[in-house]
Protein backbone atom coordinates (compact mmCIF):
# COMPACT_ATOMS: atom_id res chain seq x y z
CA UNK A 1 0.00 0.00 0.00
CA UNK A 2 1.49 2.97 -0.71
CA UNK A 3 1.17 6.47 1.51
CA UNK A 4 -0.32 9.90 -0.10
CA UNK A 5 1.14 12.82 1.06
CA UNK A 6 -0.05 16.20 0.08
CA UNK A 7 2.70 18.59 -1.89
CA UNK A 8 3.49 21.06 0.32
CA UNK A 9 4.78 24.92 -1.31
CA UNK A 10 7.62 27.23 -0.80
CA UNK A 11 6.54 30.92 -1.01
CA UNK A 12 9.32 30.68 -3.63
CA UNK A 13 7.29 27.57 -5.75
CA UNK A 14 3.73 29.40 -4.29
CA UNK A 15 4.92 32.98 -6.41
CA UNK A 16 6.47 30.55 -9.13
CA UNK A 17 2.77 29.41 -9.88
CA UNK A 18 1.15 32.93 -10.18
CA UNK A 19 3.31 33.89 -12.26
CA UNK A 20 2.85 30.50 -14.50
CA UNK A 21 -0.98 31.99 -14.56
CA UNK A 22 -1.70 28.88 -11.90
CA UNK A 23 -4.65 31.20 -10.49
CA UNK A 24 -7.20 32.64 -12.08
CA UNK A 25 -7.05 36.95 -11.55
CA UNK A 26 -9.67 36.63 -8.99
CA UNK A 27 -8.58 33.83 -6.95
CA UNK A 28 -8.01 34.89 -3.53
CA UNK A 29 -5.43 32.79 -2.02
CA UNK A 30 -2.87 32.53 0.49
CA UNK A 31 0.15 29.80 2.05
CA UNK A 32 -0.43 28.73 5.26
CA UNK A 33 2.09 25.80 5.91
CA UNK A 34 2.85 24.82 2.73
CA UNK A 35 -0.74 24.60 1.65
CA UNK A 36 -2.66 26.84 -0.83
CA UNK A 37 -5.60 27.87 0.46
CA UNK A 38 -8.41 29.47 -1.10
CA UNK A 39 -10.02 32.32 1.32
CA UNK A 40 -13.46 32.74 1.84
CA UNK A 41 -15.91 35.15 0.04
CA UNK A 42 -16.39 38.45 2.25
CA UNK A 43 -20.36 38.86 3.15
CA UNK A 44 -21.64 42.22 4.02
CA UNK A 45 -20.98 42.91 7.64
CA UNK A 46 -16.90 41.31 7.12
CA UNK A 47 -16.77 43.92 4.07
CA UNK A 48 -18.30 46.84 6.40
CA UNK A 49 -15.89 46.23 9.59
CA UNK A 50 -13.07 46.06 7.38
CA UNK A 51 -13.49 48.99 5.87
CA UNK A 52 -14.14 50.77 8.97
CA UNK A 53 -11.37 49.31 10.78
CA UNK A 54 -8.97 50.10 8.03
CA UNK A 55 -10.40 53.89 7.89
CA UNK A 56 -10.11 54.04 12.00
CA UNK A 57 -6.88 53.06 11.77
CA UNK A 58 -5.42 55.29 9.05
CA UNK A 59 -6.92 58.17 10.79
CA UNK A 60 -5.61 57.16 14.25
CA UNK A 61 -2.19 56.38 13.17
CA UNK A 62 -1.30 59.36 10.98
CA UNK A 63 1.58 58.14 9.24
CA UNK A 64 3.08 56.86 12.93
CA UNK A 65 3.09 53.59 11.35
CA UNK A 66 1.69 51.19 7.93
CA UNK A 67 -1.64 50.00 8.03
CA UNK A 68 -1.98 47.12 5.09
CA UNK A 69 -5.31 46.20 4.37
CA UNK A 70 -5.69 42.58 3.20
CA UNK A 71 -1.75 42.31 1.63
CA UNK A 72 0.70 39.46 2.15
CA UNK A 73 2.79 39.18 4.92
CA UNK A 74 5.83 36.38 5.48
CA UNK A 75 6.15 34.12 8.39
CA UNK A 76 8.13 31.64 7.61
CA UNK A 77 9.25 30.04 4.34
CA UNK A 78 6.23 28.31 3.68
CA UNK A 79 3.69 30.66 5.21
CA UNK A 80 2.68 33.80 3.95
CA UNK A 81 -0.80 34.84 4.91
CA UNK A 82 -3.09 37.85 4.10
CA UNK A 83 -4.48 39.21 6.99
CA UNK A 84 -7.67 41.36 6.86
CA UNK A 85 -5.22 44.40 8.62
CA UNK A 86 -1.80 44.33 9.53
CA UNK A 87 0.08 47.48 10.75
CA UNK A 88 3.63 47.44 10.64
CA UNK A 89 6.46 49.73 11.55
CA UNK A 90 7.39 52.51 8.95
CA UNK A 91 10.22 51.05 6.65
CA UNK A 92 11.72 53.50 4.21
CA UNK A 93 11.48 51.80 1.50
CA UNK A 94 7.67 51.25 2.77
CA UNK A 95 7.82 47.78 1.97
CA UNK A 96 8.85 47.53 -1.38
CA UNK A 97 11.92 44.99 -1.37
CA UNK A 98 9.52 42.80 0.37
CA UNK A 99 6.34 42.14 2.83
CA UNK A 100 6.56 42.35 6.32
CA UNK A 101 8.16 40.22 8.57
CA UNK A 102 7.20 38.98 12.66
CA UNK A 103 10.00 41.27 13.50
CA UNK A 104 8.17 44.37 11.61
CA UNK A 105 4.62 43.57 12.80
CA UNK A 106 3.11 45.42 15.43
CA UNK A 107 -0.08 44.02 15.05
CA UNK A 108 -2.29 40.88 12.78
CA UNK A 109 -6.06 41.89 12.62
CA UNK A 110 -8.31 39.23 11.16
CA UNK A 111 -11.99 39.69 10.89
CA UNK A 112 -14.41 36.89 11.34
CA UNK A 113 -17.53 35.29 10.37
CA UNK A 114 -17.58 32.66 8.79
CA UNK A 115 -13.59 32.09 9.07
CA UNK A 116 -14.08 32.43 12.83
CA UNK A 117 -12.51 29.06 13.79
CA UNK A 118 -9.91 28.86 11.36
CA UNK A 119 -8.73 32.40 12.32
CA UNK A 120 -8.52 30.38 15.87
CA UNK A 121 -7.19 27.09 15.07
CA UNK A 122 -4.99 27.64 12.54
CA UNK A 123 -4.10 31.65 11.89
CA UNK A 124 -3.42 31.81 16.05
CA UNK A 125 -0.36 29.08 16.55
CA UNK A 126 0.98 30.02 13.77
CA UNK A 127 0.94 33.53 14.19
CA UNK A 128 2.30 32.85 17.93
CA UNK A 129 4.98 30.21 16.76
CA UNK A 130 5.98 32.77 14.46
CA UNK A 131 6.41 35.45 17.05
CA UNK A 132 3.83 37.84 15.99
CA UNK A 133 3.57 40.03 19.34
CA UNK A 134 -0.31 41.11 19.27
CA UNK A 135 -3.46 39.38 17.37
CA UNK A 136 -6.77 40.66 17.36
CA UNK A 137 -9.93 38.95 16.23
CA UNK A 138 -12.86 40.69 15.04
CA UNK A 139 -15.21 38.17 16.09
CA UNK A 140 -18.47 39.17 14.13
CA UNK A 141 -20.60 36.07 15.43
CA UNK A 142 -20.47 37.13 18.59
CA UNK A 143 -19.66 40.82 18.36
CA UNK A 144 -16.69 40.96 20.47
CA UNK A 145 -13.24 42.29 19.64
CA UNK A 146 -10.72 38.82 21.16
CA UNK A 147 -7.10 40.43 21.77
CA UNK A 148 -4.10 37.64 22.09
CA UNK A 149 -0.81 39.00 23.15
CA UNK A 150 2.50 37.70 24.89
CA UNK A 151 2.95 34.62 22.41
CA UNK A 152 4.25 31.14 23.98
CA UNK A 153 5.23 27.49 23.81
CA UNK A 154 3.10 24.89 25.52
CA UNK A 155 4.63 22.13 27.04
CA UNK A 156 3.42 19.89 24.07
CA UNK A 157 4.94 21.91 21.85
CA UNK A 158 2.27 23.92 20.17
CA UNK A 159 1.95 27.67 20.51
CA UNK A 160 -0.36 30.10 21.39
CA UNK A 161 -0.74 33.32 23.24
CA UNK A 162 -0.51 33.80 27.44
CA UNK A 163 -3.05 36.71 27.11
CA UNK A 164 -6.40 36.52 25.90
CA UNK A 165 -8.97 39.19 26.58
CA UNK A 166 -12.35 39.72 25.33
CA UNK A 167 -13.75 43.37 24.67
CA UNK A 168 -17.20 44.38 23.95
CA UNK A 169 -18.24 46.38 20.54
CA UNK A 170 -19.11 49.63 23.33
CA UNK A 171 -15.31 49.71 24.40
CA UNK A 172 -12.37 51.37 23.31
CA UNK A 173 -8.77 49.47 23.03
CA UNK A 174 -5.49 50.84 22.97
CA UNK A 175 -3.69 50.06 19.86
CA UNK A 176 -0.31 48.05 20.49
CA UNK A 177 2.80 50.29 20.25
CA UNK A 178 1.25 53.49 20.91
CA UNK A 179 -0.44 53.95 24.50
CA UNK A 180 -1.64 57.29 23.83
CA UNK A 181 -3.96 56.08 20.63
CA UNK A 182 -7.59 54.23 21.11
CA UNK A 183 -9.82 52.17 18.64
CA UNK A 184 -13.70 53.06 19.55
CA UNK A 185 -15.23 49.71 18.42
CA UNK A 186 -18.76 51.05 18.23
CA UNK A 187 -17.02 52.82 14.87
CA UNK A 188 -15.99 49.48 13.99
CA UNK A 189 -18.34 46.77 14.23
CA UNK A 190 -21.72 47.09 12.40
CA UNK A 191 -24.73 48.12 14.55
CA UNK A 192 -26.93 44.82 13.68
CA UNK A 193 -25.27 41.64 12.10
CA UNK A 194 -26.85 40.38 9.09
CA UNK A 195 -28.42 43.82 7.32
């Protein structure tokens, strides 16, 4: 009998096959691991928050620091996700010679619905393996904003974060990095889910 194993992808071999016109211009796709994945469709209420968020954020951080909406960042050599929001320290070459790093990542935003326990599962170890210091889920099921931060080892070797809090859509959070700046999540989250 013989064993099938899955072919997993480089980012190298993963960029190698867009540019081979592997994916159709619409595909959305990112690497997690070695695998391709192909991301959910955005409904209404992810497409709202996002936007918001991404506006909020902008406007809050002034130029302090890069707020990427939805682009690729690298983890590791076979991992290189597309987070609904990232913001990342100012670079001067503002991230042309490549995407951000766990070193350049203040914070990974992912907003969820329907992705809500894959953003768990599988987005949050390897976000915390990778060493990303601060991930927030925009948990639109049950309208709550879930903060992870301080990321760690277990003892049976998977990762995940030492700090978990859970913060209402009427409260206001400090944005990592900058003490003196605060998301109001009421401009954030939509007013009913579902519309």
């Amino acid at each position: 009998m013989t064993a099938v194993t899955a072919k997993r992808f480089s980012i190298a071999e993963y960029h190698r096959l867009g540019e081979l016109g592997f994916f159709e211009p619409d595909d959305r796709t990112e690497l997690i691991r070695g695998e391709i994945i192909i991301m959910a469709a955005k409904g209404r209420p992810h497409s709202f928050c996002n936007s918001l968020l991404v506006e909020e954020l902008i406007l809050l951080l002034a130029r302090r620091a890069r707020v990427r909406a939805q682009e690729p960042i690298i983890l590791t050599d076979d991992s290189e996700p597309e987070p609904d929001v990232v913001i990342a320290r100012n670079r001067s070459d503002n991230y042309l010679s490549s995407h951000p790093e766990p070193g350049d990542i203040l914070l990974v935003i992912e907003v969820a619905d329907s992705t809500l326990k894959y953003d768990r599962r599988t987005k949050l170890p390897l976000y915390a393996e990778t060493g990303i210091s601060n991930y927030w889920i925009f948990n639109l099921v049950d309208r709550q904003l879930e903060m992870h931060s301080e990321p760690y080892r277990k003892p049976n070797g998977s990762f995940s974060y030492q700090l978990q809090r859970v913060v209402l859509p009427n409260q206001t959070v400090v944005i990592p990095g900058f003490p003196e700046l605060s998301l109001d999540l009421s401009a954030v989250f939509p007013a009913q889910m579902g519309e």
